[in-house]
N, C-alpha and C. Protein backbone atom coordinates (compact mmCIF):
# COMPACT_ATOMS: atom_id res chain seq x y z
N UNK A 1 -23.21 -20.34 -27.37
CA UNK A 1 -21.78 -20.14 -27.56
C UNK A 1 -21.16 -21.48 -27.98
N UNK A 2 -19.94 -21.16 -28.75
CA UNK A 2 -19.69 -22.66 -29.56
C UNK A 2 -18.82 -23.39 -28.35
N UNK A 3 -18.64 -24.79 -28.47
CA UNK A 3 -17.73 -25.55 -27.33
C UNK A 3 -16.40 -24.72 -27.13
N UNK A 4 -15.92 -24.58 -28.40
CA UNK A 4 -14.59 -23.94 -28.68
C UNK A 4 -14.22 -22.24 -27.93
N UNK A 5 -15.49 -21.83 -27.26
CA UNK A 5 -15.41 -20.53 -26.74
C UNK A 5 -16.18 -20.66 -25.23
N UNK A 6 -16.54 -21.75 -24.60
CA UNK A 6 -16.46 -21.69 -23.66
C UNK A 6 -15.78 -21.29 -22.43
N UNK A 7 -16.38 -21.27 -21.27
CA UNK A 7 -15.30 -20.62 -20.21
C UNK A 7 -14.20 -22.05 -19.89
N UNK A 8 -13.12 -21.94 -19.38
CA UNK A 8 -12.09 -23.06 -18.96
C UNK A 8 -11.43 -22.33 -18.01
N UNK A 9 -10.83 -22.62 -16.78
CA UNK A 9 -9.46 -21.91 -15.65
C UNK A 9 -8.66 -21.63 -16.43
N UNK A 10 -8.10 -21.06 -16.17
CA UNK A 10 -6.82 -20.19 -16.22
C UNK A 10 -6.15 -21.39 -16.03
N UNK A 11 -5.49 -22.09 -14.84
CA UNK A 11 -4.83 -22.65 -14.93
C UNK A 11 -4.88 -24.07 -15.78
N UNK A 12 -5.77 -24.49 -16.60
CA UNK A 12 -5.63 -25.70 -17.42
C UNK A 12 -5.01 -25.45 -18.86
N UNK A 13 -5.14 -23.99 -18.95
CA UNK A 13 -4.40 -23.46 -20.10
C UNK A 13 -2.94 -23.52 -20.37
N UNK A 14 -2.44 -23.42 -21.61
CA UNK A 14 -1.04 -24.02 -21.93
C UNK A 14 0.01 -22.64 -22.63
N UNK A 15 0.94 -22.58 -22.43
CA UNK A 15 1.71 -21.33 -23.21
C UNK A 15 1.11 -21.12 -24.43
N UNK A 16 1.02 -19.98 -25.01
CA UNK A 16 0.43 -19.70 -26.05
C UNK A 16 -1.08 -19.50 -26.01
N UNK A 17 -1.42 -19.47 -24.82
CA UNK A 17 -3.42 -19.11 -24.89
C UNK A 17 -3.41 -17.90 -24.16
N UNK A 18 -4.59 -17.27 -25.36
CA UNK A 18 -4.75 -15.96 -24.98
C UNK A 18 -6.48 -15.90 -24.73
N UNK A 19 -6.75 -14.94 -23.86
CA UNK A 19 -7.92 -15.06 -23.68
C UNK A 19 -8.99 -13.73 -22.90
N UNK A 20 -9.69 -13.98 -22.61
CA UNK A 20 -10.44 -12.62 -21.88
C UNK A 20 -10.93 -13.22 -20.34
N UNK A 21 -10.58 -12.70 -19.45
CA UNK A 21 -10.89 -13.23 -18.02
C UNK A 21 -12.54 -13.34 -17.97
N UNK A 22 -13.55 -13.96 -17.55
CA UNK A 22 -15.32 -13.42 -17.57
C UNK A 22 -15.59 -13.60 -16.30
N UNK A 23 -14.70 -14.15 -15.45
CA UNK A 23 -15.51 -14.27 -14.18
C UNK A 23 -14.18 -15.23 -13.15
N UNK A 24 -14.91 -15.10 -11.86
CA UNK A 24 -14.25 -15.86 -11.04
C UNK A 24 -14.49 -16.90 -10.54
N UNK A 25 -14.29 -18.10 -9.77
CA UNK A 25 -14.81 -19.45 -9.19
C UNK A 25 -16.46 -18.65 -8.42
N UNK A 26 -17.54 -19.29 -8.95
CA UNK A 26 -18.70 -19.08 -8.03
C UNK A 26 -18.73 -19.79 -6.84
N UNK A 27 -17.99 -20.81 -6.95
CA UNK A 27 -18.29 -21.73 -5.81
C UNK A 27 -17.19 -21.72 -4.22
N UNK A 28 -16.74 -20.22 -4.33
CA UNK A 28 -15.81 -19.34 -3.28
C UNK A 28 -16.43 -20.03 -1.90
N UNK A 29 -15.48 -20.56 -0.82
CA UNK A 29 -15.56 -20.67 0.47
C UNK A 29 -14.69 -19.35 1.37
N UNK A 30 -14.61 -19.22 1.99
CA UNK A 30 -13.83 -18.09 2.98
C UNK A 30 -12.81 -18.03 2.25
N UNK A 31 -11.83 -18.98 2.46
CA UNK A 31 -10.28 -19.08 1.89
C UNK A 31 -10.67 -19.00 0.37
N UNK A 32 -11.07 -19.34 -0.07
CA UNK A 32 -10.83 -19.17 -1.57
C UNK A 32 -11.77 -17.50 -2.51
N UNK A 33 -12.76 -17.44 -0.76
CA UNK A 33 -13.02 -15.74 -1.47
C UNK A 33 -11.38 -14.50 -1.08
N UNK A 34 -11.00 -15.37 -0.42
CA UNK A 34 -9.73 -14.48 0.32
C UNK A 34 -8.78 -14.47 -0.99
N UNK A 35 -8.51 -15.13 -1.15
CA UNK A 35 -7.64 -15.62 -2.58
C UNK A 35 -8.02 -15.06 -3.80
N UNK A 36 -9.25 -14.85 -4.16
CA UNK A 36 -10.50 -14.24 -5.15
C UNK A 36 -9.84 -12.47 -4.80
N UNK A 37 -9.77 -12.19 -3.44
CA UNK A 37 -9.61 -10.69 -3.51
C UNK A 37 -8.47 -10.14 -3.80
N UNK A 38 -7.22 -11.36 -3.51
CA UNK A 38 -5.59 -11.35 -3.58
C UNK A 38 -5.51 -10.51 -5.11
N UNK A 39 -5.94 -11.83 -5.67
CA UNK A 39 -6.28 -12.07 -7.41
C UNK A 39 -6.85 -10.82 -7.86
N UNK A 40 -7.82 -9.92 -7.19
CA UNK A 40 -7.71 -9.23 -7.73
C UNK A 40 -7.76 -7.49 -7.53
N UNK A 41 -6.55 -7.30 -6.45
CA UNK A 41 -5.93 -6.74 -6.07
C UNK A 41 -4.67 -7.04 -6.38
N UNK A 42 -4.05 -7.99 -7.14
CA UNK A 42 -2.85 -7.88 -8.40
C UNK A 42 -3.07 -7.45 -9.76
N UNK A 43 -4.39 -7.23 -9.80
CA UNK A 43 -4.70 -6.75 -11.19
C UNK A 43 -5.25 -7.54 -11.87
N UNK A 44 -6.11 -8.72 -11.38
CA UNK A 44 -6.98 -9.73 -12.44
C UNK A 44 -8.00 -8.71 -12.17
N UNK A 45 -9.21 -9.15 -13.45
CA UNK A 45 -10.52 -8.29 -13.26
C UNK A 45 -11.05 -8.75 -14.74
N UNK A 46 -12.64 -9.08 -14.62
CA UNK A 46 -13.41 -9.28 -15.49
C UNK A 46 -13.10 -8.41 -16.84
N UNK A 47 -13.33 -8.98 -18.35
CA UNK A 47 -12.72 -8.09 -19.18
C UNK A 47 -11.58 -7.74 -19.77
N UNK A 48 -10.69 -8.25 -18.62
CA UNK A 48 -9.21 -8.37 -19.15
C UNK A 48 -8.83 -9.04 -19.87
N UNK A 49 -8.13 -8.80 -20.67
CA UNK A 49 -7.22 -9.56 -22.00
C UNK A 49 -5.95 -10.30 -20.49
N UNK A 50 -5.62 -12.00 -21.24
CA UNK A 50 -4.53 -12.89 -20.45
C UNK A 50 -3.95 -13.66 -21.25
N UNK A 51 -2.87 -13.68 -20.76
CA UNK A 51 -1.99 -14.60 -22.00
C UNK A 51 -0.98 -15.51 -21.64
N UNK A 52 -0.94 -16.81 -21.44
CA UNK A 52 -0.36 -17.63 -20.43
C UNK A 52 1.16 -17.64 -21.07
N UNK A 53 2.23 -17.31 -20.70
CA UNK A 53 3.37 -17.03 -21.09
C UNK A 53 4.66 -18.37 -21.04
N UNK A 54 4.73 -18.87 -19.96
CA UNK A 54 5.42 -19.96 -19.69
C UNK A 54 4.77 -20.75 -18.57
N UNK A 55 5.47 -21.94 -18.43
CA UNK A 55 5.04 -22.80 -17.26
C UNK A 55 6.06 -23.60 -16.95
N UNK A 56 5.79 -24.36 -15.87
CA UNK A 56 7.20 -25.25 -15.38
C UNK A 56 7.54 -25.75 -16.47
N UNK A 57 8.53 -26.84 -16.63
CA UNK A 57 8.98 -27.96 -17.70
C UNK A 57 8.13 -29.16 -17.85
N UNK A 58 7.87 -29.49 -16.15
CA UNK A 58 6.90 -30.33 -16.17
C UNK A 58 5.69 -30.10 -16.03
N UNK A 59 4.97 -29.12 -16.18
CA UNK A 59 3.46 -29.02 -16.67
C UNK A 59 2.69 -28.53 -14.63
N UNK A 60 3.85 -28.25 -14.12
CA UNK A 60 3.64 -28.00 -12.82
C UNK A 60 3.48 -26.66 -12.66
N UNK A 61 3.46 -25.85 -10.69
CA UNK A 61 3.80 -24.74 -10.65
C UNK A 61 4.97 -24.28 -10.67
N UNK A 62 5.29 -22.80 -10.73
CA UNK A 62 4.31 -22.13 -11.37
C UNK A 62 3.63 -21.62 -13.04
N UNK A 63 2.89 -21.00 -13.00
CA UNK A 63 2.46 -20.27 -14.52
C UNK A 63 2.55 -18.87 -14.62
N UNK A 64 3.37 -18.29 -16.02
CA UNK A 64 3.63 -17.26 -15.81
C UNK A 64 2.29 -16.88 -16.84
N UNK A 65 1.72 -15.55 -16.51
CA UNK A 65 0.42 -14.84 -17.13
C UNK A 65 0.96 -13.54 -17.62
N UNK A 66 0.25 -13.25 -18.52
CA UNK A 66 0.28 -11.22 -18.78
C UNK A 66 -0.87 -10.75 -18.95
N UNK A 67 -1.19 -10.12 -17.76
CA UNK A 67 -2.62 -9.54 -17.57
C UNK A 67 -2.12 -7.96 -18.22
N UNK A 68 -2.66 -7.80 -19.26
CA UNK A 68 -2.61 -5.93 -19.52
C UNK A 68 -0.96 -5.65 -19.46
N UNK A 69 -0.32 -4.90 -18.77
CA UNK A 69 1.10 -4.48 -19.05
C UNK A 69 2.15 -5.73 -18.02
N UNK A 70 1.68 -6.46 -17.21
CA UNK A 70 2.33 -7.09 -16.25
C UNK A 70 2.23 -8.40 -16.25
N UNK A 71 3.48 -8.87 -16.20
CA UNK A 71 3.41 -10.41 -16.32
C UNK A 71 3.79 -10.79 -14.46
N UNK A 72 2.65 -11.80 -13.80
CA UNK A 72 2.60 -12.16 -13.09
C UNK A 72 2.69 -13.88 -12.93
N UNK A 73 3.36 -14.53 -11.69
CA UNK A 73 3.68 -15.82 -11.52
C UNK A 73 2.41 -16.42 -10.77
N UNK A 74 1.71 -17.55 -11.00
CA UNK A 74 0.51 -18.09 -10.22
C UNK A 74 0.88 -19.50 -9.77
N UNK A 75 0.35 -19.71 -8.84
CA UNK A 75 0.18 -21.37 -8.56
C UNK A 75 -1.32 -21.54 -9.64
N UNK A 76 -0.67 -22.95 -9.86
CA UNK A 76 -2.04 -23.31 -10.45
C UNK A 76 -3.81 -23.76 -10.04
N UNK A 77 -3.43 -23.97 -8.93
CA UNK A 77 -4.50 -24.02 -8.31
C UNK A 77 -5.42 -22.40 -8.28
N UNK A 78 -4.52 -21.36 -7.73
CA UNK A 78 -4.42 -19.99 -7.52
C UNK A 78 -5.40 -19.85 -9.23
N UNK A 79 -4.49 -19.69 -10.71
CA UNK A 79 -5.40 -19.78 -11.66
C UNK A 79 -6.30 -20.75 -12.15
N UNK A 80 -6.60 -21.50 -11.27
CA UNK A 80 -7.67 -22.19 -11.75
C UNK A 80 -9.18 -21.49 -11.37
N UNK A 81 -8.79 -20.68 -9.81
CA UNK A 81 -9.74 -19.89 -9.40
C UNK A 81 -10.58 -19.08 -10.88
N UNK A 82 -9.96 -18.57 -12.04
CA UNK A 82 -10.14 -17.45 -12.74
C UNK A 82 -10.41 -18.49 -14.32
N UNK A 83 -11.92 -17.97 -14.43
CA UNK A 83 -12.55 -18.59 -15.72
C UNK A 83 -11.96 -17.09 -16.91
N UNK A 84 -11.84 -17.56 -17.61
CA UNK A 84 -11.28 -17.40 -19.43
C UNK A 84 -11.91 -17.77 -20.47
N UNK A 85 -12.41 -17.11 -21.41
CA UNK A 85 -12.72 -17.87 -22.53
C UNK A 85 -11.83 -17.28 -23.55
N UNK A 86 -11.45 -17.92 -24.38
CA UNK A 86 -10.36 -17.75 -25.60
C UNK A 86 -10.80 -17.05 -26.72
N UNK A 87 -9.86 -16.10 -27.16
CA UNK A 87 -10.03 -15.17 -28.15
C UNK A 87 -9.67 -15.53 -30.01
């Protein structure tokens, strides 16, 4: 796969990136598999089309996303959990 289509977080991404979700953090501890199930029981899920919509002014939280019909608010840490590769 070329560099340019690699996986990257969710949250390092900038307004205007669109992408396909492929997976979640492998490296899940308790709290962050807890967070993993939050995520996706709001409607993240492998396969999905995402599209990072806005973000703070200063490059902070939060980030706004549109997973499928719903635009949802994340901490960034929160999308960093969720690998993307760009479409």
């Amino acid at each position: 796969m070329p560099p340019s289509h690699s996986n990257v977080p969710l949250g390092t991404c900038t307004p205007g990136f669109s992408g396909t979700i492929t997976s979640f953090s492998p490296n899940a501890d308790a709290e962050t598999a807890s967070i993993i199930d939050r995520l996706r029981e709001m409607g993240f899920s492998e396969d999905l089309g995402v599209e990072v919509l806005h973000q703070n002014p200063f490059g902070k939280d939060p980030i706004a996303v549109k997973v499928g019909s719903m635009t949802l608010a994340l901490r960034r840490a929160e999308a960093n959990l969720i690998e993307v590769v760009p479409t």
